[in-house]
N, C-alpha and C. Protein backbone atom coordinates (compact mmCIF):
# COMPACT_ATOMS: atom_id res chain seq x y z
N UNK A 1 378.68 42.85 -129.09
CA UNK A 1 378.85 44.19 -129.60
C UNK A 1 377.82 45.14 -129.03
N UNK A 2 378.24 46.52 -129.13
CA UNK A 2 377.31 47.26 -129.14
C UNK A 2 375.98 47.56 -129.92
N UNK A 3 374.62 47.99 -128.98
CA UNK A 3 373.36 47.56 -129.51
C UNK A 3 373.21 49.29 -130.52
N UNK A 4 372.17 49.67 -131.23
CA UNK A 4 371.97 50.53 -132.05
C UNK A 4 371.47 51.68 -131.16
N UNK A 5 370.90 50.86 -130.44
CA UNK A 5 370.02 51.72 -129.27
C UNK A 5 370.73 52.43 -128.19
N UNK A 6 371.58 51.68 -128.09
CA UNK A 6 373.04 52.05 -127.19
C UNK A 6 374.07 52.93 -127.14
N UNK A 7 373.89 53.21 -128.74
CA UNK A 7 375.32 54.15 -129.48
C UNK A 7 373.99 55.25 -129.76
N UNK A 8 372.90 55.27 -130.15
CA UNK A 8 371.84 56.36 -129.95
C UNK A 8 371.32 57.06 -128.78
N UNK A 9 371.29 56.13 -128.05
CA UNK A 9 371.54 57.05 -126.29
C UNK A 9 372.68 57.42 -125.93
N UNK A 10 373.84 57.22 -126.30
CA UNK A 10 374.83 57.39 -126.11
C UNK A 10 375.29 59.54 -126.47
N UNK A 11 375.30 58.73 -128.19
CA UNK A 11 375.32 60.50 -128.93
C UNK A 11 374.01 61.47 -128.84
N UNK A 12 373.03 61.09 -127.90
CA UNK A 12 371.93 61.67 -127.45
C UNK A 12 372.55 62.26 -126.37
N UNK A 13 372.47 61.79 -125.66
CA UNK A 13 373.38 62.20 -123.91
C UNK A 13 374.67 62.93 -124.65
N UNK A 14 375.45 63.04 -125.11
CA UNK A 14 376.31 63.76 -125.68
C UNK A 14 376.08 64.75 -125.97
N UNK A 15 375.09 64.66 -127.09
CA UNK A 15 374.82 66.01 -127.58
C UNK A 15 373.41 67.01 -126.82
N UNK A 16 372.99 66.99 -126.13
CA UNK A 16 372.32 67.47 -125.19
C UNK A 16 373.13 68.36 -123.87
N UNK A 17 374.30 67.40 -123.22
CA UNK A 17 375.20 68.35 -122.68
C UNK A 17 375.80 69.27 -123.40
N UNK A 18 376.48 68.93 -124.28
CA UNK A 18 376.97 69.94 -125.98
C UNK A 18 376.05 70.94 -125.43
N UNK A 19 374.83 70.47 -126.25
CA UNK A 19 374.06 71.67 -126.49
C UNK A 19 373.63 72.76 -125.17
N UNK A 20 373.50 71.84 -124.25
CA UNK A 20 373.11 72.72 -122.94
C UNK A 20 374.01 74.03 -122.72
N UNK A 21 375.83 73.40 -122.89
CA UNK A 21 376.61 74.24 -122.39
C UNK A 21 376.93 75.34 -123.23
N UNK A 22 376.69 75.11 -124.67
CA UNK A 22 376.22 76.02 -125.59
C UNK A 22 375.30 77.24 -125.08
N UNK A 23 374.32 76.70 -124.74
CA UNK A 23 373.38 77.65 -124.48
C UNK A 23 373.43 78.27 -123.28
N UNK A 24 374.01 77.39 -121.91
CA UNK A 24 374.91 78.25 -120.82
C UNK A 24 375.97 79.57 -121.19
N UNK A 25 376.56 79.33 -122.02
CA UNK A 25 377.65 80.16 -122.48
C UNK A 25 377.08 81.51 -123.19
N UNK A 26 376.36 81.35 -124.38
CA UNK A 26 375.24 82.08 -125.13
C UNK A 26 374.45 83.17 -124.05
N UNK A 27 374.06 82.46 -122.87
CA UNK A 27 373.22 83.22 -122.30
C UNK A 27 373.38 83.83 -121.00
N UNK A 28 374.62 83.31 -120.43
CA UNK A 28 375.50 84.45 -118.96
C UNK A 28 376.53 85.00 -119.58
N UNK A 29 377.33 84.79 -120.48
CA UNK A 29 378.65 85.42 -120.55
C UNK A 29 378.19 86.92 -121.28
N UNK A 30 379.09 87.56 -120.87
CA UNK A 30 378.86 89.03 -121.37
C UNK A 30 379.30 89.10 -122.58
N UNK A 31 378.63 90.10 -123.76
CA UNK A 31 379.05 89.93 -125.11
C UNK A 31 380.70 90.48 -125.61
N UNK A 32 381.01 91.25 -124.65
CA UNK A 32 383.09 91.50 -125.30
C UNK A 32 383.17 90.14 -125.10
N UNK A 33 383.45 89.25 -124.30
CA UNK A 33 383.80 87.90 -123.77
C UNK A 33 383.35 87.07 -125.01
N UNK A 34 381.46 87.12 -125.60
CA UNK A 34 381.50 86.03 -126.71
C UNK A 34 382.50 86.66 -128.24
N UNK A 35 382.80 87.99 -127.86
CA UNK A 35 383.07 88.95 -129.33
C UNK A 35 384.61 88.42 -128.87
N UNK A 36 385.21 88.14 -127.68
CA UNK A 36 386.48 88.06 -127.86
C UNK A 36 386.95 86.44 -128.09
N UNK A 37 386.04 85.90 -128.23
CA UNK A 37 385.93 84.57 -128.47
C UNK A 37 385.59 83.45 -129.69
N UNK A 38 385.25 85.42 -130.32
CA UNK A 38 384.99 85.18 -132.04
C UNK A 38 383.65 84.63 -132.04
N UNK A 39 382.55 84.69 -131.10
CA UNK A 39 381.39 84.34 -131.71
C UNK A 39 380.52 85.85 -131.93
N UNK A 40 380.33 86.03 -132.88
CA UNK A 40 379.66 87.45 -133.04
C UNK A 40 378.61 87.47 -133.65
N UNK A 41 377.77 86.67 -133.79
CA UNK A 41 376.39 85.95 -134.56
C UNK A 41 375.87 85.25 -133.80
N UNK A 42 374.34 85.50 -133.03
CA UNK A 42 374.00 85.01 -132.29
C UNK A 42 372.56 85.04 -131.95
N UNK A 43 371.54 84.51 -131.81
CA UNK A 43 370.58 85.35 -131.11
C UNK A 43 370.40 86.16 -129.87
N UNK A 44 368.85 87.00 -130.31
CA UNK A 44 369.06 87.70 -129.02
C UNK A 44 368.73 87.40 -127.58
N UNK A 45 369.20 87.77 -126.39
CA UNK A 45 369.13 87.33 -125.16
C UNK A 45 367.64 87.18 -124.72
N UNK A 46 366.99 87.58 -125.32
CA UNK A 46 365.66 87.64 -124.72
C UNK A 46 365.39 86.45 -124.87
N UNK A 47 365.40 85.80 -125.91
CA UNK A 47 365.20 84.29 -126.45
C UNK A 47 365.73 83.13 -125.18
N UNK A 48 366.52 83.62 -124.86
CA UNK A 48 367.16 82.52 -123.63
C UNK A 48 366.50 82.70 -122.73
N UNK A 49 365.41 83.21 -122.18
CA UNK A 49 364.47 83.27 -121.29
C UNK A 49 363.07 82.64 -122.08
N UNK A 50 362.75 83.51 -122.95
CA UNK A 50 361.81 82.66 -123.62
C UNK A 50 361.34 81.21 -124.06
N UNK A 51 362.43 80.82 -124.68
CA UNK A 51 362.82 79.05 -124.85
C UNK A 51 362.04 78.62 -123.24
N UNK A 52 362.71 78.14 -122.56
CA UNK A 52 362.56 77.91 -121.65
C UNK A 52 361.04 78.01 -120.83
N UNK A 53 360.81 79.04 -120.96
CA UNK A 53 359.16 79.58 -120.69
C UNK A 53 358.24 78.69 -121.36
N UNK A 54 358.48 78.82 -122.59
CA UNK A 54 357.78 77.66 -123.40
C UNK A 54 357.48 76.56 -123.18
N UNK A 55 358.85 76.10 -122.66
CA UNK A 55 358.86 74.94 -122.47
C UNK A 55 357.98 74.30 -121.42
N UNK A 56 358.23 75.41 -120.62
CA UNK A 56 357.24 74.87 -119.42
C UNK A 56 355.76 75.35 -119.30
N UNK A 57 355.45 75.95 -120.35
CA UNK A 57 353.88 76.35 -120.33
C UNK A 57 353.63 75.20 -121.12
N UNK A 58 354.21 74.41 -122.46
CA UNK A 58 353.79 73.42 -123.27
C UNK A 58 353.29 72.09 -122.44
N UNK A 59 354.15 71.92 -121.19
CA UNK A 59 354.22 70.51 -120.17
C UNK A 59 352.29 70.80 -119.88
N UNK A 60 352.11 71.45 -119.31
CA UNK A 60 350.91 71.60 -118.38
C UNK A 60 349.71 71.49 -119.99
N UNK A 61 350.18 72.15 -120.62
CA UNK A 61 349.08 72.49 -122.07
C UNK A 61 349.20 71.09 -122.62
N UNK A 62 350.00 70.10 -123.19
CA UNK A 62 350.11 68.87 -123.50
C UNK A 62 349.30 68.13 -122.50
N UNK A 63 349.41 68.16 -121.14
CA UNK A 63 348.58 67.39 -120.46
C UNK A 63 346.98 67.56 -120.34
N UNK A 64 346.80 69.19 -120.81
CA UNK A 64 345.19 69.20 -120.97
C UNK A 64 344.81 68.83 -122.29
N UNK A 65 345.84 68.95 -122.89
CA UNK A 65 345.40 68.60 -124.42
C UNK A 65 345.09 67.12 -124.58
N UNK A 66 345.58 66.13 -124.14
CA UNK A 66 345.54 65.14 -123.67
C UNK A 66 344.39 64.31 -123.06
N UNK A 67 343.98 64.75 -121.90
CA UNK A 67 343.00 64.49 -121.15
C UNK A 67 341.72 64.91 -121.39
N UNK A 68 341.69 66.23 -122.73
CA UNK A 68 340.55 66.90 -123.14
C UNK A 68 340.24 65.76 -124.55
N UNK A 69 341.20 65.87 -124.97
CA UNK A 69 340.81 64.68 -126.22
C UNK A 69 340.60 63.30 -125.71
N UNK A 70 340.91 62.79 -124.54
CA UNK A 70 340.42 61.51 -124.33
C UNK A 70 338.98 61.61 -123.82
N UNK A 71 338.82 62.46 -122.95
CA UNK A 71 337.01 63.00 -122.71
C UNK A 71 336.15 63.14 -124.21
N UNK A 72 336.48 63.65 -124.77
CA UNK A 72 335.83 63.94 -126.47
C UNK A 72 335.80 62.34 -126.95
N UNK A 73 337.01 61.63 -126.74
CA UNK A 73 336.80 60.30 -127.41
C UNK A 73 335.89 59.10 -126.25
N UNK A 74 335.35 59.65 -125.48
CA UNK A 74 334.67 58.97 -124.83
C UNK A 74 333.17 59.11 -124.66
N UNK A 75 332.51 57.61 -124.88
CA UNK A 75 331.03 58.03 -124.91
C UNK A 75 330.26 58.29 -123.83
N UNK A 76 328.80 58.69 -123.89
CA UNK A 76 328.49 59.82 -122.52
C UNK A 76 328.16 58.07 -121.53
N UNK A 77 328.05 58.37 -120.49
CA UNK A 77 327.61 57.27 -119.25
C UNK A 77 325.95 56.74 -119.85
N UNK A 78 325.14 57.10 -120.92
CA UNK A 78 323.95 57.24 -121.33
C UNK A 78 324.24 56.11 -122.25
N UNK A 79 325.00 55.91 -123.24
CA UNK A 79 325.54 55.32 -124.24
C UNK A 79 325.39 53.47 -123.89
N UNK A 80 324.82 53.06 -125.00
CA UNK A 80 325.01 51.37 -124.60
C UNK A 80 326.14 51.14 -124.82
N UNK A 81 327.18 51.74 -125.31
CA UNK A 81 328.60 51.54 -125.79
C UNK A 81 328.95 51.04 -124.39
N UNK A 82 329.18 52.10 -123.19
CA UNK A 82 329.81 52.15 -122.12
C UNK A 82 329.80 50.66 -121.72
N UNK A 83 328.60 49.71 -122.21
CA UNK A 83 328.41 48.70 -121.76
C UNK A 83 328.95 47.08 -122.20
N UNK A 84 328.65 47.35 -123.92
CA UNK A 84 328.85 45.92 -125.09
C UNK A 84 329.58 47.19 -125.96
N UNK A 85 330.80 47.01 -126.55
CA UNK A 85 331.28 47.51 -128.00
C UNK A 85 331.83 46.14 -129.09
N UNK A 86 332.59 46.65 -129.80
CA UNK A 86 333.32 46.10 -130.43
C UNK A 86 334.08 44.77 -130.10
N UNK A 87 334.95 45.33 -128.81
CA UNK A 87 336.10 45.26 -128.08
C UNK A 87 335.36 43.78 -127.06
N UNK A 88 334.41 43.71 -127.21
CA UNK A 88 333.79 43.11 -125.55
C UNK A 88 334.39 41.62 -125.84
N UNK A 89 335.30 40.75 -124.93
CA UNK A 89 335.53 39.49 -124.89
C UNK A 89 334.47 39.06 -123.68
N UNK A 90 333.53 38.11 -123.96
CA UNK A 90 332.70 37.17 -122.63
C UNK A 90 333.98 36.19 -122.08
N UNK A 91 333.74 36.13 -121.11
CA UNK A 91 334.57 35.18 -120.39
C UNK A 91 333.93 34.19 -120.16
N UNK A 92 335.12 33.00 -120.60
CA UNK A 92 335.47 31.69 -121.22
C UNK A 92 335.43 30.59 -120.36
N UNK A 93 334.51 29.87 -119.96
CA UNK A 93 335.46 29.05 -119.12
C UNK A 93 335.76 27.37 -119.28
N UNK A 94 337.46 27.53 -119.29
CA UNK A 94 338.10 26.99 -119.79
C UNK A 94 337.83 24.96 -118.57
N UNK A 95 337.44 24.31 -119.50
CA UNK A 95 337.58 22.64 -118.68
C UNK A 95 339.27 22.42 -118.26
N UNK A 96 339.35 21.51 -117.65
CA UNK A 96 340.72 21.25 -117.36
C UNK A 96 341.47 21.75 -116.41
N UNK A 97 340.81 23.03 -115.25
CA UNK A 97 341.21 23.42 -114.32
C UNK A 97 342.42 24.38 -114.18
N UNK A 98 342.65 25.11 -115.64
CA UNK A 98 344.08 26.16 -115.18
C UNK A 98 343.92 26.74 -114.26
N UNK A 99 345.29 26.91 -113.95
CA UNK A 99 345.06 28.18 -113.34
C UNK A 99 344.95 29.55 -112.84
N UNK A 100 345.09 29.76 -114.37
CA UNK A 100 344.65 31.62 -114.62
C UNK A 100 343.89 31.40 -115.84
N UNK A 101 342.79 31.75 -115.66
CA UNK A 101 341.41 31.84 -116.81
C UNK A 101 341.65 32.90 -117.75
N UNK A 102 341.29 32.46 -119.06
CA UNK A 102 341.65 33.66 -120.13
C UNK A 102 341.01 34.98 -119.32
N UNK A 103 341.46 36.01 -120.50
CA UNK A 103 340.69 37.61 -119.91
C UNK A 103 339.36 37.50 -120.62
N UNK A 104 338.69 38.08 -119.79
CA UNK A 104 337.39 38.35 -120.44
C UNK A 104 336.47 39.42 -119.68
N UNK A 105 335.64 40.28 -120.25
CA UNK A 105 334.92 40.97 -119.48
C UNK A 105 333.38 40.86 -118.81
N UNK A 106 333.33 41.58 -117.87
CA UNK A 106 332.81 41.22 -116.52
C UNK A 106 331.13 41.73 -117.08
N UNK A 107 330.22 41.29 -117.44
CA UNK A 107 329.39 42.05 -117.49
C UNK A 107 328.57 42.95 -116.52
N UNK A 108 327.70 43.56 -116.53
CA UNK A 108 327.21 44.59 -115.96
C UNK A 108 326.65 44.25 -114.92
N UNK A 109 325.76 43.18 -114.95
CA UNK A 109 325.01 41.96 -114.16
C UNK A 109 325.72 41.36 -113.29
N UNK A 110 326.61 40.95 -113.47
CA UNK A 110 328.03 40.35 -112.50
C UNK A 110 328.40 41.32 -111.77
N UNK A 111 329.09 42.56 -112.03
CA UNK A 111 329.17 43.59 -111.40
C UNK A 111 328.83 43.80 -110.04
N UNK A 112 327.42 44.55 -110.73
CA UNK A 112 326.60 44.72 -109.49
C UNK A 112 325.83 43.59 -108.55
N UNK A 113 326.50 42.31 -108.68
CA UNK A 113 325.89 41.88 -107.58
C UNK A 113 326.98 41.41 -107.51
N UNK A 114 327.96 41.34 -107.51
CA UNK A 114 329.33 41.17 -106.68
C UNK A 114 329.17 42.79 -105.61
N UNK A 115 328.76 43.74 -106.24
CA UNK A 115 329.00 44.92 -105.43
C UNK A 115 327.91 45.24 -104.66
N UNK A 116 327.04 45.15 -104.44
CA UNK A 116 325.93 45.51 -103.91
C UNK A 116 324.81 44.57 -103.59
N UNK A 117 324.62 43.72 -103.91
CA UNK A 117 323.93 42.48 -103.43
C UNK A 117 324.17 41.75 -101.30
N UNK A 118 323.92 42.21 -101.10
CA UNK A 118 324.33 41.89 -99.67
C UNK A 118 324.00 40.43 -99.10
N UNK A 119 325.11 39.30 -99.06
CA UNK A 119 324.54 38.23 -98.64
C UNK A 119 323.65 37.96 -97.19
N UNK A 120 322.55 37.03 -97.20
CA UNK A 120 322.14 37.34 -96.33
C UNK A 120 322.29 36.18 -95.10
């Protein structure tokens, strides 16, 4: 049978064209044409430019809004956080030879001499 998710994307995609061509119609056709068509209640045209405007000033504003609150939720490079929190798993190592080792994090010490230590 059909999934829930399926028949909800479905009358989603439906009603979105609906609505689009709605608002195509609303906003080129000339008003004798919607008055002869019996729609005579409507908003005003300015709005059909506006909508739209919005829409696309919100895209760019959501993404700073976004990236400004993840900076705020982050501690300064000064912070011992940056280093040991809560969150910190040591890595494990497992006898028996798997072969993919649990996750665990890398400490600071490891790091930098994987990176900068120059063998000699």
């Amino acid at each position: 049978g059909t999934k829930p998710a399926e028949v909800y994307a479905f009358v989603g995609a439906i009603s979105t064209i609906i609505a689009f061509g709605v608002y195509v119609i609303w906003a080129y056709l000339p008003e004798p044409w919607l008055h002869y068509l019996g729609i005579t209640y409507y908003p005003d045209r300015y709005w059909a430019v506006v909508v739209p405007g919005l829409f696309m000033l919100a895209i760019p504003f959501t993404l700073l809004a976004y990236v400004s609150l993840n900076h705020l939720a982050t501690p300064p490079a000064s912070s011992f956080n940056t280093l040991l929190d809560d969150h910190t798993r040591e890595p494990v190592t497992v006898a028996g030879g798997q072969a993919i080792q649990p996750i665990g994090d890398l400490s600071l010490v490891q790091v930098n001499r994987a990176m900068f230590v120059k063998p000699l």
